[in-house]
Protein backbone atom coordinates (compact mmCIF):
# COMPACT_ATOMS: atom_id res chain seq x y z
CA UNK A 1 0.00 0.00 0.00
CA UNK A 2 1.53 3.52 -0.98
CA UNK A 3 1.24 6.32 1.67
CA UNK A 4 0.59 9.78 0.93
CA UNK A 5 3.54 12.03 1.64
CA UNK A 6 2.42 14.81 4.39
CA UNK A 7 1.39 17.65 2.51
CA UNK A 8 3.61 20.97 2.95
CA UNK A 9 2.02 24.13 3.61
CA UNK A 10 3.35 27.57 3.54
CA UNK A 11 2.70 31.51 3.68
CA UNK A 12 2.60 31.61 -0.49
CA UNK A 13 -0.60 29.33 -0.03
CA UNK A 14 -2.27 30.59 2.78
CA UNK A 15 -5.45 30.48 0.91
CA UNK A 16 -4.94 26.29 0.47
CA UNK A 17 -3.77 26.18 4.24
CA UNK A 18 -7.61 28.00 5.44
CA UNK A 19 -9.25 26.04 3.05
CA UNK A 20 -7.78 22.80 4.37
CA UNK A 21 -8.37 24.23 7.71
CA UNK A 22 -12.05 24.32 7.18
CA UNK A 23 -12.26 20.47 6.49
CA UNK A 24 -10.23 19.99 9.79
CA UNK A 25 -6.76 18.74 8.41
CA UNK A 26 -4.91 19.02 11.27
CA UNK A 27 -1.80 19.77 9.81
CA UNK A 28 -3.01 22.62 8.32
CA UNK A 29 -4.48 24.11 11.71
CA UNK A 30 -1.49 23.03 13.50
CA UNK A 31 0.17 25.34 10.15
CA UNK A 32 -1.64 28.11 10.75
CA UNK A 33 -1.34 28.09 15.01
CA UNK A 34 2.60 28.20 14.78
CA UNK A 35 3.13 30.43 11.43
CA UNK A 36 0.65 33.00 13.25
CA UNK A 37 2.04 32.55 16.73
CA UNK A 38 4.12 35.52 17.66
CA UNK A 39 1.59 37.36 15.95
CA UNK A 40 -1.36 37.08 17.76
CA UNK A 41 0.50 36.09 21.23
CA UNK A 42 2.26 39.72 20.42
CA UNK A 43 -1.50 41.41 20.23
CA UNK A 44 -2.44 39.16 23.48
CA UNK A 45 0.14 39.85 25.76
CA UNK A 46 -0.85 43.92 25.31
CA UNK A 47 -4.02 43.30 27.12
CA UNK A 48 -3.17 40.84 29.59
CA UNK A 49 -1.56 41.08 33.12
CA UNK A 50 1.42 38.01 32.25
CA UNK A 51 1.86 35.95 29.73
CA UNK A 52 -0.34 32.68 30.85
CA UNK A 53 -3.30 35.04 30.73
CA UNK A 54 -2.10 36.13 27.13
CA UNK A 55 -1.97 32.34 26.17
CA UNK A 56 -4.95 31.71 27.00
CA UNK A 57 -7.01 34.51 25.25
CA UNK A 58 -4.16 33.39 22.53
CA UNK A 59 -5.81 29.42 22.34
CA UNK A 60 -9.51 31.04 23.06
CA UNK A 61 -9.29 33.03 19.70
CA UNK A 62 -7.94 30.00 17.61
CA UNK A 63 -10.26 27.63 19.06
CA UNK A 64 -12.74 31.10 17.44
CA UNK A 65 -11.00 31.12 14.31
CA UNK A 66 -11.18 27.60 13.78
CA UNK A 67 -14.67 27.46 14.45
CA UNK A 68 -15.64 30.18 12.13
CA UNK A 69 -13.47 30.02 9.87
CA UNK A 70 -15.92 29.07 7.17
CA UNK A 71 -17.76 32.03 7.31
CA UNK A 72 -14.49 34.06 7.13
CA UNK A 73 -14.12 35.97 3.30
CA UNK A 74 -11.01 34.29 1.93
CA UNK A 75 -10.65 37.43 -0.28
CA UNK A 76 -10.25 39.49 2.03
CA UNK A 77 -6.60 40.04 4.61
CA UNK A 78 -6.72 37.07 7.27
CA UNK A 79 -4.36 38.44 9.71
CA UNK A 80 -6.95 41.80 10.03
CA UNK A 81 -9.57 38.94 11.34
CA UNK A 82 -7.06 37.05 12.85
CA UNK A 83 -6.56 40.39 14.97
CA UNK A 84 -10.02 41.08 15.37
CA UNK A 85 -10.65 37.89 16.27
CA UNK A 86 -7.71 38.46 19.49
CA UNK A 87 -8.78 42.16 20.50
CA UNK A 88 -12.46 41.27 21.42
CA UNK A 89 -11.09 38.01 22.79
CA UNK A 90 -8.94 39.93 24.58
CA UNK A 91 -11.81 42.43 25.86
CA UNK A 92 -13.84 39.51 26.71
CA UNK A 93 -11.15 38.31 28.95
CA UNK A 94 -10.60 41.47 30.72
CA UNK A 95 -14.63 41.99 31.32
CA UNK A 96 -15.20 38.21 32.54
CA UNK A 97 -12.14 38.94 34.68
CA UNK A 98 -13.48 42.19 36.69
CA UNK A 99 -14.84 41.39 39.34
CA UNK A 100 -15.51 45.72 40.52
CA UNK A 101 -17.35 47.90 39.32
CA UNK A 102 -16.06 50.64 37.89
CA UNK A 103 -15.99 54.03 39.38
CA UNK A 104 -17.63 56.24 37.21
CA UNK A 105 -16.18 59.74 36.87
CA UNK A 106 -17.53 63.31 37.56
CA UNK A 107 -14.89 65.22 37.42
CA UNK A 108 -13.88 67.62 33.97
CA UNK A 109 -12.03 65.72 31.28
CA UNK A 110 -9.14 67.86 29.33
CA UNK A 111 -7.04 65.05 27.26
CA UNK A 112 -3.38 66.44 27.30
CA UNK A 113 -1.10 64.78 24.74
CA UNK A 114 2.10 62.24 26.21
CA UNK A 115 5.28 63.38 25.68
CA UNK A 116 5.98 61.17 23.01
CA UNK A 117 9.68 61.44 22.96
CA UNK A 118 9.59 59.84 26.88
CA UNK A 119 8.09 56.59 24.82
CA UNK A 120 10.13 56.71 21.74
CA UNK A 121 13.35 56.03 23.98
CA UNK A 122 11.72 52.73 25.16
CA UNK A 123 12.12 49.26 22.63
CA UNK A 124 8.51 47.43 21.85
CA UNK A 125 9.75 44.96 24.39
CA UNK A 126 10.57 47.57 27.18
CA UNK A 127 7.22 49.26 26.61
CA UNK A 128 4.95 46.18 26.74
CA UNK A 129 6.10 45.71 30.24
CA UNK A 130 5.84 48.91 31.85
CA UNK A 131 1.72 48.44 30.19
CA UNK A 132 1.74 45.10 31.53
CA UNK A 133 2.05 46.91 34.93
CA UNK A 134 -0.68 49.43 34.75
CA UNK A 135 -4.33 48.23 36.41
CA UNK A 136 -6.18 46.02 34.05
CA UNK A 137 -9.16 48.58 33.62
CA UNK A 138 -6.32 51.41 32.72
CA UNK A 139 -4.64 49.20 30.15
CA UNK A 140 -7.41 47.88 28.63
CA UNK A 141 -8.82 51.56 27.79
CA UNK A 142 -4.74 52.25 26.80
CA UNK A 143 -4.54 49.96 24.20
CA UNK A 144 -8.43 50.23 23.00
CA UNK A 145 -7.70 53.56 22.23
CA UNK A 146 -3.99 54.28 21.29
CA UNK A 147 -3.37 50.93 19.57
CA UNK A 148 -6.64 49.63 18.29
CA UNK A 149 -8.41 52.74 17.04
CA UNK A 150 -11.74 52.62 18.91
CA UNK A 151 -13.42 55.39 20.31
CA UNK A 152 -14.02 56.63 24.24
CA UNK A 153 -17.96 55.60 22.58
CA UNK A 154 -17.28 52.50 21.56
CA UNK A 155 -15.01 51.86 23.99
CA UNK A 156 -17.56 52.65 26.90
CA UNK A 157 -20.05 50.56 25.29
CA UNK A 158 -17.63 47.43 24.68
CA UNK A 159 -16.44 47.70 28.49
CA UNK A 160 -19.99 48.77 30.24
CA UNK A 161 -18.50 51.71 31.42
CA UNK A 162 -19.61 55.58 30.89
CA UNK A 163 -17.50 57.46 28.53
CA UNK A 164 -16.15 59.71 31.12
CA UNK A 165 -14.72 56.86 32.57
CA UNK A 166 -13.32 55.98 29.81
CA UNK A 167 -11.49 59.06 28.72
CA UNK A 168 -10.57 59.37 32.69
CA UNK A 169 -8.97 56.18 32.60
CA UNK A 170 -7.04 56.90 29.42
CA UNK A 171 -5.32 60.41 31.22
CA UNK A 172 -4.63 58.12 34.44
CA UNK A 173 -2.92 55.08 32.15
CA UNK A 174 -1.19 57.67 30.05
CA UNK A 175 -0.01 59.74 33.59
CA UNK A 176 0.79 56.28 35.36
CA UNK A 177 3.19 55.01 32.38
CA UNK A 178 4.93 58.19 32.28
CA UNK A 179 5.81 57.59 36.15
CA UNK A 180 6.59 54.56 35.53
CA UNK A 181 8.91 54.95 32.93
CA UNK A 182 10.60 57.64 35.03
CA UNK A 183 11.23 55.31 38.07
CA UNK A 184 12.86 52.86 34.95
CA UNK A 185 15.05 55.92 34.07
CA UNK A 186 16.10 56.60 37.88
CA UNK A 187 16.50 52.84 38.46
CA UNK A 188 19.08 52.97 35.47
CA UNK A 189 21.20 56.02 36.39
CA UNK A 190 21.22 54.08 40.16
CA UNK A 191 22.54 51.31 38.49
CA UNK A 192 25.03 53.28 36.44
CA UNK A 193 26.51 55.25 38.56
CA UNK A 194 26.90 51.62 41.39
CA UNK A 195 28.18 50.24 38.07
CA UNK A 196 31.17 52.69 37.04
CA UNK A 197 31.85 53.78 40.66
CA UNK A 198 30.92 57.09 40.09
């Protein structure tokens, strides 16, 4: 009897490997899981606290994209779903996960821009975990808003919260991540100077 040689899958056919994925090859899934890995665990790990909460909002949205993939347009950009697919996992996660309700609040909003050159000293890696250590509610808002494009509306009405808590939690994450990276600077002279002998 003559057995079939594993069929080979790769990035040039992505459009073979989802199609194949839809009839449950496992190969293929198994394919798509590892080739789109660091991808989506990248887009995880910016809403969750550590990186076993990131994994599993990771496996929650492939088990999602595996499920659905059939009703997914195969002409149109898969990892834009894929990413969909991981932010509102990702919200999910964080609103199954609260167990307070927020405070909703009165007082005035003004937004006030970051200093943008504090953050543009800091690598990707640096920055996700300084984010990483800001309240769940004030990171989730963070990277709603500055990363993912939605709105203090649609953020308020994804979250259950008012939009004045929404906006007032983006000012606080912004203000907190500025201290933080300033400790991280202070930290680093400390260590400098103990360093050199100075």
């Amino acid at each position: 009897m003559l057995f079939k040689k594993p069929k080979k899958y790769s990035e040039e056919n992505l459009y073979e490997v989802l199609q194949a994925c839809t009839e449950n090859v496992s190969a293929a899934q198994e394919y798509l899981y590892q080739s789109h890995y660091s991808f989506a665990k990248s887009i995880s790990l910016r809403y969750c606290n550590n990186a076993e909460d990131a994994e599993e909002v990771l496996n929650d949205s492939f088990i999602k994209v595996f499920n659905n993939l059939a009703k997914f347009d195969m002409t149109k950009p898969f990892k834009a779903w894929l990413r969909t697919i991981l932010v509102n996992t990702s919200i999910d996660y964080y609103r199954k996960s609260q167990r307070e309700t927020p405070v909703i609040s009165l007082e005035p909003y003004h937004e006030k821009p970051m200093d943008s050159n504090i953050i543009d000293e800091l690598n990707a890696e640096e920055l996700l975990k300084l984010v990483q250590e800001l309240s769940p509610s004030y990171r989730t808002v963070l990277m709603m808003y500055a990363i993912d494009g939605y709105n203090h509306q649609e953020i308020a009405e994804r979250l259950g919260i008012s939009e004045g808590t929404s906006k007032s939690n983006l000012a606080r994450a912004r203000q907190n991540l500025v201290i933080l990276i300033e400790k991280k600077r202070k930290y680093e002279l400390v260590e400098q100077k103990r360093n050199t002998g100075i």
